[in-house]
N, C-alpha and C. Protein backbone atom coordinates (compact mmCIF):
# COMPACT_ATOMS: atom_id res chain seq x y z
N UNK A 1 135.55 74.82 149.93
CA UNK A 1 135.38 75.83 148.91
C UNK A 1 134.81 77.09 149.57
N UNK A 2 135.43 78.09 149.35
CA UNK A 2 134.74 79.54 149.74
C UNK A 2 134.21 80.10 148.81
N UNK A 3 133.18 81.07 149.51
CA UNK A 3 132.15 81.92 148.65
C UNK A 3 131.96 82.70 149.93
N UNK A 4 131.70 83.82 148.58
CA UNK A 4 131.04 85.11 149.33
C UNK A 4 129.25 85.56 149.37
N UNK A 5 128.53 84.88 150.20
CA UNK A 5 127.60 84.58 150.86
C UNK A 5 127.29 86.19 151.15
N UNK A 6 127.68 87.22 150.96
CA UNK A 6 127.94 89.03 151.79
C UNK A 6 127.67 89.54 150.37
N UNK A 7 127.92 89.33 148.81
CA UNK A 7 128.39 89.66 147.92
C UNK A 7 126.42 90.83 147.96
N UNK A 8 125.55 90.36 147.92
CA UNK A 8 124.61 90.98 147.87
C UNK A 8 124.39 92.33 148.48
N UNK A 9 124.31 91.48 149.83
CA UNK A 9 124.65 92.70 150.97
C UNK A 9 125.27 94.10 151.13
N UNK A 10 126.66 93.84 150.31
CA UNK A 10 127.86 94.60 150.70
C UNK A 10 127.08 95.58 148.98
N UNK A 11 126.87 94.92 147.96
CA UNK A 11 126.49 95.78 146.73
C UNK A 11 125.40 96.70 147.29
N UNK A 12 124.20 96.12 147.45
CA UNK A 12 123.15 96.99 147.98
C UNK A 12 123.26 97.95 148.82
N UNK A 13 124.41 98.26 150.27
CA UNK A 13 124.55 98.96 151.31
C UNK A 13 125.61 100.18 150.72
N UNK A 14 126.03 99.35 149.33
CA UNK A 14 126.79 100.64 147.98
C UNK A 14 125.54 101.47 147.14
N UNK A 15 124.40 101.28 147.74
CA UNK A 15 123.76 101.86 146.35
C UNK A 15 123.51 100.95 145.07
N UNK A 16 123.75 99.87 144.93
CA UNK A 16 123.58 99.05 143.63
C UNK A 16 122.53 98.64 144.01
N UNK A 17 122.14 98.82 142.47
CA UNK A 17 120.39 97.99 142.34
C UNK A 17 120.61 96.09 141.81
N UNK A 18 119.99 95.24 142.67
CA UNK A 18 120.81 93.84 142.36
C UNK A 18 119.10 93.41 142.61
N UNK A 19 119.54 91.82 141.40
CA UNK A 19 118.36 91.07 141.58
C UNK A 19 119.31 89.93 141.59
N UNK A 20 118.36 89.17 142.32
CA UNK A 20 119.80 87.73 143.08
C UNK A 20 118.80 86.76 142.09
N UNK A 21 119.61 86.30 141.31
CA UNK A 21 119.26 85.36 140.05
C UNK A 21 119.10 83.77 140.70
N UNK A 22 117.68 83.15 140.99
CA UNK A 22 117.68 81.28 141.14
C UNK A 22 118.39 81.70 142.71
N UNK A 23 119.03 80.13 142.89
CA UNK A 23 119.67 80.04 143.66
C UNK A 23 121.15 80.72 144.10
N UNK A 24 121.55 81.75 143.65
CA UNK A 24 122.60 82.37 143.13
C UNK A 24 124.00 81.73 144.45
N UNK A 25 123.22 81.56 145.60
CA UNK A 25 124.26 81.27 146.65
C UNK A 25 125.07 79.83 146.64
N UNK A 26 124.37 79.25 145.67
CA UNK A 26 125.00 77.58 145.56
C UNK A 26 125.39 77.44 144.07
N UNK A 27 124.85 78.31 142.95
CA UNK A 27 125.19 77.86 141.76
C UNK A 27 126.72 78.97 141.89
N UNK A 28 127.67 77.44 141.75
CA UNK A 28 128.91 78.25 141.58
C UNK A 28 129.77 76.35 140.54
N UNK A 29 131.02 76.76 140.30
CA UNK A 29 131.79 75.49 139.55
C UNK A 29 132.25 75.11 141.11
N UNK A 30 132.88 73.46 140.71
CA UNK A 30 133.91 73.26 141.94
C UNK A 30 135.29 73.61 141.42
N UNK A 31 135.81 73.86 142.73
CA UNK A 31 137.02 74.22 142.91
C UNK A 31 137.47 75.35 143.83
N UNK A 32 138.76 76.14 143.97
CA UNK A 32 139.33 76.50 144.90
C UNK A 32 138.37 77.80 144.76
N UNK A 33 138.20 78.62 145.27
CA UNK A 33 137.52 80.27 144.87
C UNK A 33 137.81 80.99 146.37
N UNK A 34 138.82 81.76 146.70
CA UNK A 34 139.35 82.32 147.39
C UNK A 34 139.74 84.34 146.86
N UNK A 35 138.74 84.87 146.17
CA UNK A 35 139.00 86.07 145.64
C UNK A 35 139.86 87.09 146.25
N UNK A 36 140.60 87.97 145.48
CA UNK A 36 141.21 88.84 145.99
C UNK A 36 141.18 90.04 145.18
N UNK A 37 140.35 89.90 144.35
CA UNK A 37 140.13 91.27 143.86
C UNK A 37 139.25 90.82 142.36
N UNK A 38 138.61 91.99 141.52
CA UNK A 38 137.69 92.11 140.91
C UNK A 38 137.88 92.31 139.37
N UNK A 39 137.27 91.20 138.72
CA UNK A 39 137.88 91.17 137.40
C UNK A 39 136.48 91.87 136.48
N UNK A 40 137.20 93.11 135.28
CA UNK A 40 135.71 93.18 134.84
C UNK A 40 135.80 92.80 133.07
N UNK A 41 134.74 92.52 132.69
CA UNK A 41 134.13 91.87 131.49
C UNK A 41 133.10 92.50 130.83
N UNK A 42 133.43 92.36 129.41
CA UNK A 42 132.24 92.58 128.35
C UNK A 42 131.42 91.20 128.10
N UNK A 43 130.09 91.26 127.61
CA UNK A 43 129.75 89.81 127.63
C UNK A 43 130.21 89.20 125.86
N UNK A 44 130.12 90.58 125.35
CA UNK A 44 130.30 90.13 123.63
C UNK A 44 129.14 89.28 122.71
N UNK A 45 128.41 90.00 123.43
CA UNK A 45 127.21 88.90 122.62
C UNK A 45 126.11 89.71 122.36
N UNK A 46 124.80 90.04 122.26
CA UNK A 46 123.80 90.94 121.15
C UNK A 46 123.96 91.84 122.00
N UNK A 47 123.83 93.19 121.26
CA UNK A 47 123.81 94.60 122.17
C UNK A 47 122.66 94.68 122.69
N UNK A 48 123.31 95.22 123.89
CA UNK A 48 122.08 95.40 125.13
C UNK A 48 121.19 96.81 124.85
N UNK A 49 120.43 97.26 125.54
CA UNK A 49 119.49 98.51 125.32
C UNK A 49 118.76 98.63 126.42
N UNK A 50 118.11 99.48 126.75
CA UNK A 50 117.03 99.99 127.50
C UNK A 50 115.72 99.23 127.99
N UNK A 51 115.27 98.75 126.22
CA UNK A 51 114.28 97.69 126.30
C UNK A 51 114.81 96.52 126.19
N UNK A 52 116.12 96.14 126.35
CA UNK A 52 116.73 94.69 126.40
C UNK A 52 117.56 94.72 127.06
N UNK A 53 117.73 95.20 128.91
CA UNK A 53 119.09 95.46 129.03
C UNK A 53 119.67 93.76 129.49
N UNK A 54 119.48 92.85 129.37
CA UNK A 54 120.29 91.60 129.78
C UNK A 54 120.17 90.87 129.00
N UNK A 55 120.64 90.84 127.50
CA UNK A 55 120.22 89.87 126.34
C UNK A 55 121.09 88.90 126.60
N UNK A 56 122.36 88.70 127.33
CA UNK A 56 123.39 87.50 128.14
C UNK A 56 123.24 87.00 129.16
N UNK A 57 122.36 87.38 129.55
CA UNK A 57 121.94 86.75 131.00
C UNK A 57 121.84 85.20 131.37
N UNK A 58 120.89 84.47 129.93
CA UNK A 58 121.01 83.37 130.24
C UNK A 58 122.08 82.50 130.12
N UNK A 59 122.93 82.98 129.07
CA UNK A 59 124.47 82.64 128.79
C UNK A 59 124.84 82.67 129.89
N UNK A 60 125.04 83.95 130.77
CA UNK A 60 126.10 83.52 131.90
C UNK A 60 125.44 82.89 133.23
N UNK A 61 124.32 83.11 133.09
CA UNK A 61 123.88 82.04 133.96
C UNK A 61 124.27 79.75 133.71
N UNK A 62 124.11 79.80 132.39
CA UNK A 62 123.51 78.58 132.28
C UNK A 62 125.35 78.03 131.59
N UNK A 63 126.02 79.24 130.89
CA UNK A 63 127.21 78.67 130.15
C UNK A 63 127.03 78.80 129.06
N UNK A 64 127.62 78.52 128.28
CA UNK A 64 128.03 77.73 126.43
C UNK A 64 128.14 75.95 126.37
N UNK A 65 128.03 76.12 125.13
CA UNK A 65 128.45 74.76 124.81
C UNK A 65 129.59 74.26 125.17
N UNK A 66 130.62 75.28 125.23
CA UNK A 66 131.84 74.76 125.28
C UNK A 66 132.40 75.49 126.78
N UNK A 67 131.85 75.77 127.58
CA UNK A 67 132.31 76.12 128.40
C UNK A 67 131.23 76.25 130.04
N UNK A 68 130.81 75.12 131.04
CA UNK A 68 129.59 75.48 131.64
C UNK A 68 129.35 76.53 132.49
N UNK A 69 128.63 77.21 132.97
CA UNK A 69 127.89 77.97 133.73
C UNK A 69 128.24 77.84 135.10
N UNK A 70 128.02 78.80 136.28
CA UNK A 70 127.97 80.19 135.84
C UNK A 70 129.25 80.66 135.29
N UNK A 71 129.30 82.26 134.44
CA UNK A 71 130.51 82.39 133.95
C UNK A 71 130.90 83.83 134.70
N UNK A 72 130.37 84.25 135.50
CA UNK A 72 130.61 85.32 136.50
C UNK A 72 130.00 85.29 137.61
N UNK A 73 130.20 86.19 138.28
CA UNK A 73 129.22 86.18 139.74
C UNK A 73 128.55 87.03 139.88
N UNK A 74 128.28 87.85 138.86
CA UNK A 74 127.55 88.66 138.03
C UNK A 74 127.72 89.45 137.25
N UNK A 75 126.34 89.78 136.38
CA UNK A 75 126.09 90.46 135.12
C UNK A 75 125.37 92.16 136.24
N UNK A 76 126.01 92.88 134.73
CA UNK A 76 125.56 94.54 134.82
C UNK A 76 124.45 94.22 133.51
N UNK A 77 123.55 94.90 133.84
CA UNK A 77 122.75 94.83 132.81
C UNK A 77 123.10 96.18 132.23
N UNK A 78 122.08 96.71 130.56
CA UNK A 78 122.54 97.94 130.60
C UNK A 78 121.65 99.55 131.56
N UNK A 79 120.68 99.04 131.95
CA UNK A 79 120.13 99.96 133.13
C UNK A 79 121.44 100.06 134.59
N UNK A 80 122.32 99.41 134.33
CA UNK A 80 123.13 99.64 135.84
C UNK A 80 122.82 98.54 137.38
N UNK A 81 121.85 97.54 136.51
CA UNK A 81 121.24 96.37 137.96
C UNK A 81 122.04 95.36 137.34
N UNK A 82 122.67 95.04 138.84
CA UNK A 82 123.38 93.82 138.88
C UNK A 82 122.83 92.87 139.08
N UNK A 83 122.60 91.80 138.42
CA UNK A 83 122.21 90.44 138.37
C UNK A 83 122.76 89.60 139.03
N UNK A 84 122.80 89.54 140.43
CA UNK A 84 124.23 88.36 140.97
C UNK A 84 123.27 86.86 140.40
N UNK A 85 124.51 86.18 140.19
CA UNK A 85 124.39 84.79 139.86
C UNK A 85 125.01 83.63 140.35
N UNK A 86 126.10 83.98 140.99
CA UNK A 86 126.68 82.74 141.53
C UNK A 86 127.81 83.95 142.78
N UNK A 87 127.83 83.19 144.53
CA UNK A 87 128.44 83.28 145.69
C UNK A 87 129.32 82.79 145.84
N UNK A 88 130.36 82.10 144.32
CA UNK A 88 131.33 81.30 144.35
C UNK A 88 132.17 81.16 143.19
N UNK A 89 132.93 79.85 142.94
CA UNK A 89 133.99 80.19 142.04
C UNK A 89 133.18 80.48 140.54
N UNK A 90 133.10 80.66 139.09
CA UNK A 90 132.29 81.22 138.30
C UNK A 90 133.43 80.97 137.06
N UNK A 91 133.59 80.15 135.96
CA UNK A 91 134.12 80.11 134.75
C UNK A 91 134.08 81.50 133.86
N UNK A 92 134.59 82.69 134.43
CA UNK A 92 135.11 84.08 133.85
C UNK A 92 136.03 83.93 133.18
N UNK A 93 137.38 83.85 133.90
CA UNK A 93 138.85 84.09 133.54
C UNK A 93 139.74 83.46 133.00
N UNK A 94 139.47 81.95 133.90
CA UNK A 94 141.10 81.03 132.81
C UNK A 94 141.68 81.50 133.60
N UNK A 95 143.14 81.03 133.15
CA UNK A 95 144.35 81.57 133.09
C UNK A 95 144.38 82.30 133.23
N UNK A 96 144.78 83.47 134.28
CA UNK A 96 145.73 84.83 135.00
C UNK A 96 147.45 84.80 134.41
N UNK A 97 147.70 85.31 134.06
CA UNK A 97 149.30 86.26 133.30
C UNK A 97 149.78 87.12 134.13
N UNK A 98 148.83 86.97 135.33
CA UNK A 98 149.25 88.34 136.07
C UNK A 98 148.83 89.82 135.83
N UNK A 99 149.07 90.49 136.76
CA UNK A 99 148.60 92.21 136.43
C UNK A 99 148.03 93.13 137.95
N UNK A 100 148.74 93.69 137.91
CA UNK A 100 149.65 94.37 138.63
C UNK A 100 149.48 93.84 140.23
N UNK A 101 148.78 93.64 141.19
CA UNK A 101 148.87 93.01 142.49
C UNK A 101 148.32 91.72 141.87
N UNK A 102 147.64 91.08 141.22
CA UNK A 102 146.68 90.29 140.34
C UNK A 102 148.00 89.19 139.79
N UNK A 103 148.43 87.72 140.93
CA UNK A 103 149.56 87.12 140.87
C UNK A 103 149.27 86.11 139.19
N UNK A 104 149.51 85.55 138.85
CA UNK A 104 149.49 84.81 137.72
C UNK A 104 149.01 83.44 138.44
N UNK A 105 148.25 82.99 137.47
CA UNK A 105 147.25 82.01 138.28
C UNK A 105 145.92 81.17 137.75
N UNK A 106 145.42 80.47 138.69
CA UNK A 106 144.37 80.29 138.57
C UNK A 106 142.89 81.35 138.68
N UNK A 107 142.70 82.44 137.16
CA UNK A 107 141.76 83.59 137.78
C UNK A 107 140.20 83.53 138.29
N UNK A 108 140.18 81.76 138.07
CA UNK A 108 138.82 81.77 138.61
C UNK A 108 138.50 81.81 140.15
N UNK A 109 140.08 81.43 140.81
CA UNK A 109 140.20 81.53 142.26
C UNK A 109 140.39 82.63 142.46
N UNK A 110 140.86 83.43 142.08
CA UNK A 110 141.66 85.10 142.59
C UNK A 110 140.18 86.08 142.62
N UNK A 111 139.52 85.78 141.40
CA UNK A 111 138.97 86.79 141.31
C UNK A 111 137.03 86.92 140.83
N UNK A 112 136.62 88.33 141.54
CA UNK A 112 135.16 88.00 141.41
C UNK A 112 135.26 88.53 140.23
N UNK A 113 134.11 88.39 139.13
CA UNK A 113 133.61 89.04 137.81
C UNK A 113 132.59 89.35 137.44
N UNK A 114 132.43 90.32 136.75
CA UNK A 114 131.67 91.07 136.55
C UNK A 114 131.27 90.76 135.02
N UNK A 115 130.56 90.26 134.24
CA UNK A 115 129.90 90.17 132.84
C UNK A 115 129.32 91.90 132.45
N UNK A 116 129.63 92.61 132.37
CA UNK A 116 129.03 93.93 131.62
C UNK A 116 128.44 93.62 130.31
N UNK A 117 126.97 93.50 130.15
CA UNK A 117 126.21 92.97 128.55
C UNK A 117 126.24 94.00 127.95
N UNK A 118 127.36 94.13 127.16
CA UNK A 118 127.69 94.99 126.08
C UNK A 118 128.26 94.13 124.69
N UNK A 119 127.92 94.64 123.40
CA UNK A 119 129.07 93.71 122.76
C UNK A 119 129.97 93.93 122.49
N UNK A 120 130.89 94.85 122.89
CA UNK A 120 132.30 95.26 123.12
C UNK A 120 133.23 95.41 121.47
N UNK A 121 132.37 95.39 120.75
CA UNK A 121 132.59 95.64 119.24
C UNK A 121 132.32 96.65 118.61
N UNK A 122 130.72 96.71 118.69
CA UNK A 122 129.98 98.14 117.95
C UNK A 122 128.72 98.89 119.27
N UNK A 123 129.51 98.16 120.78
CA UNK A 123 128.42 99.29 121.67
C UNK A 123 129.31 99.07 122.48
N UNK A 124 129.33 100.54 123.11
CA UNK A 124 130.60 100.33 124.11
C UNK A 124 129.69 99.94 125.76
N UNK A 125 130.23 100.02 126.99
CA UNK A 125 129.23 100.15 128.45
C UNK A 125 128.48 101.30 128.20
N UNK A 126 127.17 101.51 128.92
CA UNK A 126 126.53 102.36 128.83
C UNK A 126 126.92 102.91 130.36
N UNK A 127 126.41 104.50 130.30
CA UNK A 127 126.51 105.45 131.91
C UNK A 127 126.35 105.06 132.98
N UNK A 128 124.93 104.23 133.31
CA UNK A 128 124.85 103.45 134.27
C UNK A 128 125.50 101.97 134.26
N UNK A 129 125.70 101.21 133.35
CA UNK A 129 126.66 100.30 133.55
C UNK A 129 128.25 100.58 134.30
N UNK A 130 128.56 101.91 133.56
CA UNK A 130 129.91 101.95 134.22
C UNK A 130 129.90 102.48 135.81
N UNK A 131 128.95 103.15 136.24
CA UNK A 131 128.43 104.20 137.35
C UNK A 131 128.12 103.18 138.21
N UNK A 132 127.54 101.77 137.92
CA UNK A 132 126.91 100.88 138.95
C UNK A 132 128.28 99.77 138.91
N UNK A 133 129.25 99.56 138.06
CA UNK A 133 130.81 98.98 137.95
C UNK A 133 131.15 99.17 138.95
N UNK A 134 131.65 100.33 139.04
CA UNK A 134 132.47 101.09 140.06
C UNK A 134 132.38 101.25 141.33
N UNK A 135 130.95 101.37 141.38
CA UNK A 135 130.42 101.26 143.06
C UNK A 135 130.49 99.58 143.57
N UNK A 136 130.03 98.62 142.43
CA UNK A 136 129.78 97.49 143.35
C UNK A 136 131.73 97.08 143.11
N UNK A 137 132.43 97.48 142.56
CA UNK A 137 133.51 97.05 142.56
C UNK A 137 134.68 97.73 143.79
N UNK A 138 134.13 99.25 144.52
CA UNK A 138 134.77 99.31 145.15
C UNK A 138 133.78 98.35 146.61
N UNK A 139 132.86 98.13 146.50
CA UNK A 139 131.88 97.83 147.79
C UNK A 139 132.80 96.28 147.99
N UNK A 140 133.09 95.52 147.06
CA UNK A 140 133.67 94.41 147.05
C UNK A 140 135.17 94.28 147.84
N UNK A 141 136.08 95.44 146.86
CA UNK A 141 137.31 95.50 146.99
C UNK A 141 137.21 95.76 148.85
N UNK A 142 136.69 96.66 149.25
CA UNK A 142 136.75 97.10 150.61
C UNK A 142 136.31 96.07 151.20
N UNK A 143 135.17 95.18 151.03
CA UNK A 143 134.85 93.94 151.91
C UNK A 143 136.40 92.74 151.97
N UNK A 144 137.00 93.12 150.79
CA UNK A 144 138.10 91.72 150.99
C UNK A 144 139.19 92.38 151.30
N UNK A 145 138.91 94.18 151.70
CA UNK A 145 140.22 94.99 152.37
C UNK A 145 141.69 94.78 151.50
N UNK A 146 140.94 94.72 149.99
CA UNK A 146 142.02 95.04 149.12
C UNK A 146 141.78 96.23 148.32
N UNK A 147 142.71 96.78 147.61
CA UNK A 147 143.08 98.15 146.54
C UNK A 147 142.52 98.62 145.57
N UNK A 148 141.93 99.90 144.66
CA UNK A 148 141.76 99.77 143.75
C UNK A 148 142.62 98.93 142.55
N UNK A 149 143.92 98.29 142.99
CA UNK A 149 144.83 98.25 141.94
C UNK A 149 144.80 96.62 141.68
N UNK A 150 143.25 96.12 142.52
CA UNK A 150 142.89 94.69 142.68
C UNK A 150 142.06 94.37 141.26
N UNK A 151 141.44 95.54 141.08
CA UNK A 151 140.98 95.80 140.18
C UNK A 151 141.24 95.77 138.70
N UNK A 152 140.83 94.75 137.82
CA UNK A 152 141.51 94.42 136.43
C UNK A 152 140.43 94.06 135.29
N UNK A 153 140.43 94.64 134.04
CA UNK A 153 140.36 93.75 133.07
C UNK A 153 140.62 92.65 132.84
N UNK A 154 139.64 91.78 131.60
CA UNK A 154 140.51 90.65 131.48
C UNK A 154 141.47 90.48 130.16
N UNK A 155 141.40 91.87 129.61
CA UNK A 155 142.68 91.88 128.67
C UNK A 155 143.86 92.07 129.76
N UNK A 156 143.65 92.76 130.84
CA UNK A 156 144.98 92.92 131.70
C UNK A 156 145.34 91.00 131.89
N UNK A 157 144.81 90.79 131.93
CA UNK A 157 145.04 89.03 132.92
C UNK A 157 145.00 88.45 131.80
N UNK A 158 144.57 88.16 131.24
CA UNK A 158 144.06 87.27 130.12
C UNK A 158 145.49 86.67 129.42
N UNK A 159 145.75 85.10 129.00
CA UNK A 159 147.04 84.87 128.36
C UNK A 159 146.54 84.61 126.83
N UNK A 160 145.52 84.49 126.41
CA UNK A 160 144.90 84.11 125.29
C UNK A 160 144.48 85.23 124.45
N UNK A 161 144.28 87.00 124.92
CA UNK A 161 144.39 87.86 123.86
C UNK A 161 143.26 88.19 123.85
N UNK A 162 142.74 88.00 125.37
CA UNK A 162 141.00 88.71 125.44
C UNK A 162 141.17 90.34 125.41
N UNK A 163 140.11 90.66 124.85
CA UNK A 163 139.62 92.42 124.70
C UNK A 163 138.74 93.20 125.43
N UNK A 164 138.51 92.17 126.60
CA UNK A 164 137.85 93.06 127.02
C UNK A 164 137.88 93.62 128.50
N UNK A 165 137.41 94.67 129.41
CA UNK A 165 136.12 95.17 128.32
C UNK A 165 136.77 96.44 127.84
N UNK A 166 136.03 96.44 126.14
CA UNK A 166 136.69 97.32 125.62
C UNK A 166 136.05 98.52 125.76
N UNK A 167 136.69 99.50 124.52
CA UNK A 167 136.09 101.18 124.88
C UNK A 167 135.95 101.58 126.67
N UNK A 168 137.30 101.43 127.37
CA UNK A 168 137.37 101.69 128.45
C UNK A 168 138.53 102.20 128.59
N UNK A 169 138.83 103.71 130.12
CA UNK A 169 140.32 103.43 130.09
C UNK A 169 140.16 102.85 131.30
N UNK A 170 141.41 101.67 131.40
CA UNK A 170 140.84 101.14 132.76
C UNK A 170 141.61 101.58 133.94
N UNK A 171 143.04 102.12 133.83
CA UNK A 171 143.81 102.88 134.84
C UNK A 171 142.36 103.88 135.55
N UNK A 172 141.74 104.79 134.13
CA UNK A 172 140.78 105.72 135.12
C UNK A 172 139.60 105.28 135.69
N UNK A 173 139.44 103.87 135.22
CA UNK A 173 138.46 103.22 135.85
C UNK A 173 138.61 102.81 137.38
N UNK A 174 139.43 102.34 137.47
CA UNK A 174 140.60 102.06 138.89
C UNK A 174 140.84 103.59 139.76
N UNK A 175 140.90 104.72 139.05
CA UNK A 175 141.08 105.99 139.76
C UNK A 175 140.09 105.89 140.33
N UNK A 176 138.81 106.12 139.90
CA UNK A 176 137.04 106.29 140.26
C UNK A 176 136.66 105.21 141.42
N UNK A 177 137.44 104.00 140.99
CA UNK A 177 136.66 102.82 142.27
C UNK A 177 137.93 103.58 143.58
N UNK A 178 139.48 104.07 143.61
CA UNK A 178 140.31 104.42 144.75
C UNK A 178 139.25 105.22 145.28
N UNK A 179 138.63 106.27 144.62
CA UNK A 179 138.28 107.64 145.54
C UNK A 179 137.25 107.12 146.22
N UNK A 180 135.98 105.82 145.78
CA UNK A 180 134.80 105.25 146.06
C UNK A 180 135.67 104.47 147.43
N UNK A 181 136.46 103.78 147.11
CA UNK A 181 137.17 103.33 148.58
C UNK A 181 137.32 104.01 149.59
């Protein structure tokens, strides 16, 4: 099983502010995890704030009932600090549909994720959430010497009719991480 053991490293030497959550380098699922590019996410669950920016945190650390933990390899809080949580494969995605270099697949192998704690309903990402996105997403893309166009939603991938993350455009989201490349 591979993991990216660098994932800290490579964010921080971008400028991202990261707190490495527990053991973050071993809590991962089994299975294949071979990434090739960067999937991003709303968490959909209580809106985040200033004085609450990680109200999902323990969710994606620990899981759901119906689904276990970790569920990314990290959370954006809404101050813009990345929470890494897991150096390995991470119950984000499901099923891949494909999208655009992004082959159809298994997306928990293809791809790293990002939890953005927003509830993607009635609060959209906040400034520094999207500002600290972008940087640790091109710091990534360039460590695995792939494209901005690695770069996806998981409504792009998603076969089940996920939304998120919403209130985004994500083509210009993808412009912002090319020029950061």
């Amino acid at each position: 099983m591979a993991t990216i053991p660098w994932l800290v490293e490579v964010l921080r030497a971008d400028g991202v502010e990261v707190v490495e959550e527990g053991d973050w380098q071993n809590h991962m699922r089994p299975g294949e995890f071979a990434p090739i590019g960067v999937l991003w996410h709303h968490t959909a669950g209580p809106p985040s704030s200033a004085e609450n920016p990680a109200p999902s945190l323990g969710t994606v650390i620990n899981g759901r009932p119906d689904l276990p933990g970790p569920l990314a390899q990290a959370l954006v809080d809404f101050n813009g600090v990345f929470h890494v949580i897991s150096a390995g494969r991470s119950n984000h995605a499901g099923k891949s549909g494909g999208s655009g270099p992004i082959p159809a697949g298994d997306g928990n192998a293809l791809m790293v994720g990002w939890e953005i704690d927003y509830d993607g309903v009635n609060q959209q990402m906040s400034p520094a959430q999207y500002q600290a996105s972008l940087k640790a997403t091109a710091a990534v893309l360039r460590r695995l010497g792939t494209d901005a166009e690695h770069a996806r939603g998981h409504k792009e991938t998603s076969t089940t009719g996920k939304i998120d993350p919403s209130f985004v455009d994500l083509a210009a989201m993808r412009a912002e991480v090319a020029k950061l490349i």
